[in-house]
Protein backbone atom coordinates (compact mmCIF):
# COMPACT_ATOMS: atom_id res chain seq x y z
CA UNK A 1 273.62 -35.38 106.69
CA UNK A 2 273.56 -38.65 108.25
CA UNK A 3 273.80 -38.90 112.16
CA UNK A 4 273.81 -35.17 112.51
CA UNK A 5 272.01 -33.70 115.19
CA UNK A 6 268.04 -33.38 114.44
CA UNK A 7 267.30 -29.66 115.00
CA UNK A 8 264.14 -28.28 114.87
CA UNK A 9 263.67 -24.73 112.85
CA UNK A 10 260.46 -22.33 114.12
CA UNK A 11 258.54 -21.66 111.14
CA UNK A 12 255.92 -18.88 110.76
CA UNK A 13 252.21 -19.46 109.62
CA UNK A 14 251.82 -17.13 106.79
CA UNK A 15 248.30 -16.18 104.44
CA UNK A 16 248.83 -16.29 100.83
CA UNK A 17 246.12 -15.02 98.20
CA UNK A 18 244.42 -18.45 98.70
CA UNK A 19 245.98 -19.96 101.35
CA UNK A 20 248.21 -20.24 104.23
CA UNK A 21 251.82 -21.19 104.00
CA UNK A 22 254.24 -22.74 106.72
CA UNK A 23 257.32 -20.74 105.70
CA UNK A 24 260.94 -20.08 107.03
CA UNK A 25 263.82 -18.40 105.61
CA UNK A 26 266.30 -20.41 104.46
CA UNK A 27 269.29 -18.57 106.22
CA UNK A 28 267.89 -20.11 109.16
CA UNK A 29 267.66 -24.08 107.44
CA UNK A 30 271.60 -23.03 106.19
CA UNK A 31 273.04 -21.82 109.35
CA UNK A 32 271.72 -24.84 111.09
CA UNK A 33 273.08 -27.12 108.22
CA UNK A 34 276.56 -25.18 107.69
CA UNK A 35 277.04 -23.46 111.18
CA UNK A 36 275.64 -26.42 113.68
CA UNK A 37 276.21 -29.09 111.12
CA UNK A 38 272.75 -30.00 111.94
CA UNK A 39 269.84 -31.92 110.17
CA UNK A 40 267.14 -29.11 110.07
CA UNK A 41 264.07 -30.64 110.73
CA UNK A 42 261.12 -27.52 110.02
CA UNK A 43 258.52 -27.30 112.71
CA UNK A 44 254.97 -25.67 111.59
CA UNK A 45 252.95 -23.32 113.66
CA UNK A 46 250.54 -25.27 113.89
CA UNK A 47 249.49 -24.49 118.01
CA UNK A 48 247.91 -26.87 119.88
CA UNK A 49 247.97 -29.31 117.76
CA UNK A 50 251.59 -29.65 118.29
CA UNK A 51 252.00 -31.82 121.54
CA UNK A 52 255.56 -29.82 122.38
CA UNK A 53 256.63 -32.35 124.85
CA UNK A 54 256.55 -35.02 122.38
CA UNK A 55 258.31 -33.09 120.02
CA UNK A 56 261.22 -31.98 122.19
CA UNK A 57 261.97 -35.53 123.25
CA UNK A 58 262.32 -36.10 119.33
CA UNK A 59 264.88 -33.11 118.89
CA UNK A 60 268.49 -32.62 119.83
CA UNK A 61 268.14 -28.97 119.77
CA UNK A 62 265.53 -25.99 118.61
CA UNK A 63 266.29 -22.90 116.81
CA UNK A 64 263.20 -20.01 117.52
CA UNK A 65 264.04 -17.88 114.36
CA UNK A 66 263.57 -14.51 113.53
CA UNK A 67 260.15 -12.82 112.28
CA UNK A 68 258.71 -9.75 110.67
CA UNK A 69 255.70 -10.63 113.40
CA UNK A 70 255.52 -9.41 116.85
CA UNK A 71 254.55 -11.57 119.85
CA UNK A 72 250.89 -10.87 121.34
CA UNK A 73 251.65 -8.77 124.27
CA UNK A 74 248.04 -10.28 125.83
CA UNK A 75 251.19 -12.89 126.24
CA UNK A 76 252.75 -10.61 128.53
CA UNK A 77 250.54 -8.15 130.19
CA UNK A 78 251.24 -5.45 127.28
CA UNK A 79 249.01 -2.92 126.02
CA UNK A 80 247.19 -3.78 122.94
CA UNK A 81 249.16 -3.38 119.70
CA UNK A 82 249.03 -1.11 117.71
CA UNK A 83 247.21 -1.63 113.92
CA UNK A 84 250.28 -2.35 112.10
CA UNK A 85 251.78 -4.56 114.19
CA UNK A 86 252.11 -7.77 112.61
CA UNK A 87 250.82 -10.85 114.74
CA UNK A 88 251.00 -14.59 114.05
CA UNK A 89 249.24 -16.37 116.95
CA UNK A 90 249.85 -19.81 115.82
CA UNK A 91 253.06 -19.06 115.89
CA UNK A 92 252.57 -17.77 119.46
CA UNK A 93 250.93 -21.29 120.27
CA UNK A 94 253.92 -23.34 118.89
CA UNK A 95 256.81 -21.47 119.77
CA UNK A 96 256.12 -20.43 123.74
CA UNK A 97 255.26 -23.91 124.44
CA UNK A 98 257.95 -25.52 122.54
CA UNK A 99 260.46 -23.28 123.90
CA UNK A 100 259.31 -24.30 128.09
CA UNK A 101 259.41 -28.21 126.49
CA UNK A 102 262.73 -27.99 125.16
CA UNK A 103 264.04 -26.49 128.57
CA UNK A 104 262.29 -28.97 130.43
CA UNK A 105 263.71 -31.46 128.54
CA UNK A 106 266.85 -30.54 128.28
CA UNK A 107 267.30 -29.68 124.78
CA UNK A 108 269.48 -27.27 123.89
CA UNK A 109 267.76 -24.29 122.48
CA UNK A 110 269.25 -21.65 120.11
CA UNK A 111 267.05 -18.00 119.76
CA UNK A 112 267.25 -15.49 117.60
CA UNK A 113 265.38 -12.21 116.99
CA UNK A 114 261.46 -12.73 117.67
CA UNK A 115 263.11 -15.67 118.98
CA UNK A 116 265.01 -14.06 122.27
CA UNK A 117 261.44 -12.16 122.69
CA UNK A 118 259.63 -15.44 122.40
CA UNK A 119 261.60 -17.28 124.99
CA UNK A 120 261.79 -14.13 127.21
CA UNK A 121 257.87 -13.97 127.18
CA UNK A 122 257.69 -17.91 127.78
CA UNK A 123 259.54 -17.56 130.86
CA UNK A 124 258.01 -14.86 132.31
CA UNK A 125 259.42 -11.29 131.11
CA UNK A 126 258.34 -8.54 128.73
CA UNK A 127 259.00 -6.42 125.89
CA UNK A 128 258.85 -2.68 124.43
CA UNK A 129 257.39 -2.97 121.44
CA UNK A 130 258.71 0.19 120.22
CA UNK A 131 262.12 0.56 120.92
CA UNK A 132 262.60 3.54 118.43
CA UNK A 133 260.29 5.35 120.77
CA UNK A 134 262.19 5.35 124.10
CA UNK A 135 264.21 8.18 125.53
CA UNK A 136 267.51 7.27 125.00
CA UNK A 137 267.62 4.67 122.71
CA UNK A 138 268.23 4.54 119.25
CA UNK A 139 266.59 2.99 116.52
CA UNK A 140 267.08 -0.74 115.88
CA UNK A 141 265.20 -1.43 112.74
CA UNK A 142 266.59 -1.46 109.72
CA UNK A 143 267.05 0.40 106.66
CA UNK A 144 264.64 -0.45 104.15
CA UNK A 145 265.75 1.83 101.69
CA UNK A 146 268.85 0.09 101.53
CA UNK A 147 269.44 -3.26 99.18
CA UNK A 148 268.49 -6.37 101.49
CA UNK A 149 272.14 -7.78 102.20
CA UNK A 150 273.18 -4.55 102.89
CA UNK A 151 270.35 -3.98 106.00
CA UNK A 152 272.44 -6.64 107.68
CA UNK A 153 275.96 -5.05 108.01
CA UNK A 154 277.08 -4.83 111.45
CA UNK A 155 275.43 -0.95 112.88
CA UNK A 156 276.37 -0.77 116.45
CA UNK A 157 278.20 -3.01 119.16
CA UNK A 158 277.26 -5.57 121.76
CA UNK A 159 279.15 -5.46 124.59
CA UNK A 160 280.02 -8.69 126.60
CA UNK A 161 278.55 -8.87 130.12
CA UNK A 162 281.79 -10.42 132.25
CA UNK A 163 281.02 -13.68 133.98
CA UNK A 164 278.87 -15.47 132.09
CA UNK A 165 278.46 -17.77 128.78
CA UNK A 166 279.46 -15.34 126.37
CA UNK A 167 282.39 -14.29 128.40
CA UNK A 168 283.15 -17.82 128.34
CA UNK A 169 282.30 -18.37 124.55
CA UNK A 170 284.39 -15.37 123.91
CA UNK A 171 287.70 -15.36 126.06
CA UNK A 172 288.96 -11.53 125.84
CA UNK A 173 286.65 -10.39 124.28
CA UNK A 174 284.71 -7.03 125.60
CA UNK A 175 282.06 -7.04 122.72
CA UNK A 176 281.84 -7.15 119.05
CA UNK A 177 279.87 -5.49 116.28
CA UNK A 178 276.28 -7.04 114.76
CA UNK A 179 273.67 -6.21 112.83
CA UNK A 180 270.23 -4.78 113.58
CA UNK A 181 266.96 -5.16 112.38
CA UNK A 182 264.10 -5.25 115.18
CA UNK A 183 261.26 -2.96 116.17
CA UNK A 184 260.99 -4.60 119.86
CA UNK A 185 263.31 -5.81 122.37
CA UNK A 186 263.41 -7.14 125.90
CA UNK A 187 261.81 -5.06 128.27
CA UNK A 188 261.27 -7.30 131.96
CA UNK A 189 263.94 -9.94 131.92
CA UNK A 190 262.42 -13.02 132.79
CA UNK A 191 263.41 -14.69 136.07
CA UNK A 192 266.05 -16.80 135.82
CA UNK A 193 267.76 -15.34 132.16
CA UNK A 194 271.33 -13.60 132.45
CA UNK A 195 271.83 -10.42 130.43
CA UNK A 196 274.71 -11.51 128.24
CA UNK A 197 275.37 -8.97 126.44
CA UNK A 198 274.24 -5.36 125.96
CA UNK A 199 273.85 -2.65 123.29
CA UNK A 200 275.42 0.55 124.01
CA UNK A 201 271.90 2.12 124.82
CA UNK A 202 271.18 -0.51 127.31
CA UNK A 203 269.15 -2.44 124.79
CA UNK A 204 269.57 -6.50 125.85
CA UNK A 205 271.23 -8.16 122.74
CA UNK A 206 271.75 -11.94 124.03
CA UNK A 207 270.79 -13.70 127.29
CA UNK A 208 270.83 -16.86 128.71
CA UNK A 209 269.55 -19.13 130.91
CA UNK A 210 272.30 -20.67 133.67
CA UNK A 211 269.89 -22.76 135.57
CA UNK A 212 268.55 -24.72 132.18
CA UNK A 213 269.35 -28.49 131.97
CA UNK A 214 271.00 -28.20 128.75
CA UNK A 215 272.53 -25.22 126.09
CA UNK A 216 270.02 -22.29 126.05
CA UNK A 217 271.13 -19.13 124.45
CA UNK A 218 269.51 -16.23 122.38
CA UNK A 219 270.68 -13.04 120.73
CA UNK A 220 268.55 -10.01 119.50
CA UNK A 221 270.81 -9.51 116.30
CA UNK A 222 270.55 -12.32 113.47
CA UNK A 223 273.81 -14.58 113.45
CA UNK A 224 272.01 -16.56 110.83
CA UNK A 225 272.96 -14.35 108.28
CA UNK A 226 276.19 -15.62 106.15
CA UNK A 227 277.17 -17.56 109.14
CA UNK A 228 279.85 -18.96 107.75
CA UNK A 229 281.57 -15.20 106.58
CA UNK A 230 281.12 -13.81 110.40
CA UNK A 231 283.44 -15.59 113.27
CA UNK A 232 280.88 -14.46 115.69
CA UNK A 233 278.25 -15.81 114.12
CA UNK A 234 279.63 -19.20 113.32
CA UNK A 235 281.15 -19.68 117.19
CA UNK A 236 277.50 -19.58 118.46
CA UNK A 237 275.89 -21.85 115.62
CA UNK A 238 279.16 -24.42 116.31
CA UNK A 239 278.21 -24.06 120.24
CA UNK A 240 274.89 -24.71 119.26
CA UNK A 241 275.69 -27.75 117.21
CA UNK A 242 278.15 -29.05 119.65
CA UNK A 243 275.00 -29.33 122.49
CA UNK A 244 273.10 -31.02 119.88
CA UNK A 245 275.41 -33.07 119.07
CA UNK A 246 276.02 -34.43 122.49
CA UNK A 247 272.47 -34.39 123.55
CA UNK A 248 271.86 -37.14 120.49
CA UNK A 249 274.73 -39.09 121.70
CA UNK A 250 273.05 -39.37 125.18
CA UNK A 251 269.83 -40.49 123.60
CA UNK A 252 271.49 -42.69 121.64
CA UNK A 253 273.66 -43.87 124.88
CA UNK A 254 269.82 -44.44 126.61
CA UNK A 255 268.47 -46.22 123.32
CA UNK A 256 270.75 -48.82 123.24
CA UNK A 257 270.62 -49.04 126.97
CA UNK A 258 269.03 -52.94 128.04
């Protein structure tokens, strides 16, 4: 993996029987190495400890994974959540941070899942947190009844917005099929994200951000998963790794500079 782009990978902060655990999936370390032909570089929850500007000027791009925890909605003016909604605050205190850094910056930034939620919050916006429960709108978790790889076959279609980066990303394309498997979903788009794409119940499935310095784009569904067997899926993580790429050949460029 030498001279491939250094991208950062959200992980979540997890408690064990004894302890706590810094912990990621490792579709997410594989898509980044085999999709984005990146050098995954894990980044622990650990809050505000993490100084997020330093960290972004380190990176060449930042992938906010996907979570079985919800974001705080104190983080968005939400109501309270309900007892079994799974939180992980210092995740909360790493990744909305990290996320405004990297845009700042310039970095390009990759989101998926929690992570489209996370950088929708960050910027302003908010989320139902139970999609399942809205008039009109199906459900988007998944089947847990069913074995694990099989939870992420493609359910229901996202249809391309025309215009923007994923009409771009996809020439003739109207919309394609993905996988589902989330409780919550983007309620108030934040000010200055463009609905990409949309689920057939209205439901926002990827948005981005037009203004940004450098690549930012996130997707509800999980492109992570066998990104390599889905075209889809491997166009966005080779967009992905092409910004990183060429944002660590301009700081290379400005370290050899005199």
């Amino acid at each position: 993996m030498r001279n491939r782009p250094l991208i950062g990978v959200t992980c979540c902060l997890i408690q064990g029987e004894a302890s706590t655990f810094h912990r990621v999936q490792d579709k997410y370390v594989d898509a980044v190495a085999d999709g984005a032909d990146g050098l995954p570089v894990l980044v622990p929850a650990l809050g505000g400890r993490l100084d997020a500007a330093e960290l972004a000027g380190r990176l060449d791009g930042l992938l906010l994974t996907g979570s079985p925890s919800n974001v705080d909605p104190a983080r968005y003016g939400g109501p309270p959540p309900r007892p079994d909604d799974e939180a992980d605050p210092a995740r909360d205190a790493t990744t909305l941070p990290l996320a405004l850094a990297c845009i700042d910056a310039g970095v390009p930034l990759f989101a998926v899942c929690r992570g489209i939620q996370e950088l929708n919050v960050a910027l302003g916006g908010s989320l139902h947190q139970h999609v399942q429960e809205l008039p009109g709108k199906r459900d988007h978790r998944s089947d847990k009844t069913k074995p694990y790889a099989a939870r992420y076959a493609p359910v229901h279609e996202a249809r391309i917005e025309p215009g923007g980066a994923f009409a771009r990303l996809f020439p003739g394309e109207r919309g394609f099929m993905v996988n589902s498997l989330h409780g919550q979903g983007i309620d108030r788009v934040a000010p200055g994200l463009r609905v990409e794409a949309v689920a057939p119940d209205g439901i926002v499935e990827a948005v981005s951000l037009p203004d940004a310095k450098g690549f930012v784009l996130a997707v509800q569904w999980h492109p992570e998963w066998q990104v390599r067997d889905y075209p889809v899926h491997l166009r966005l993580f080779r967009a992905f790794g092409d910004a990183a790429r060429a944002r660590a050949a301009s700081r290379q460029g400005q370290e050899r500079a005199p």
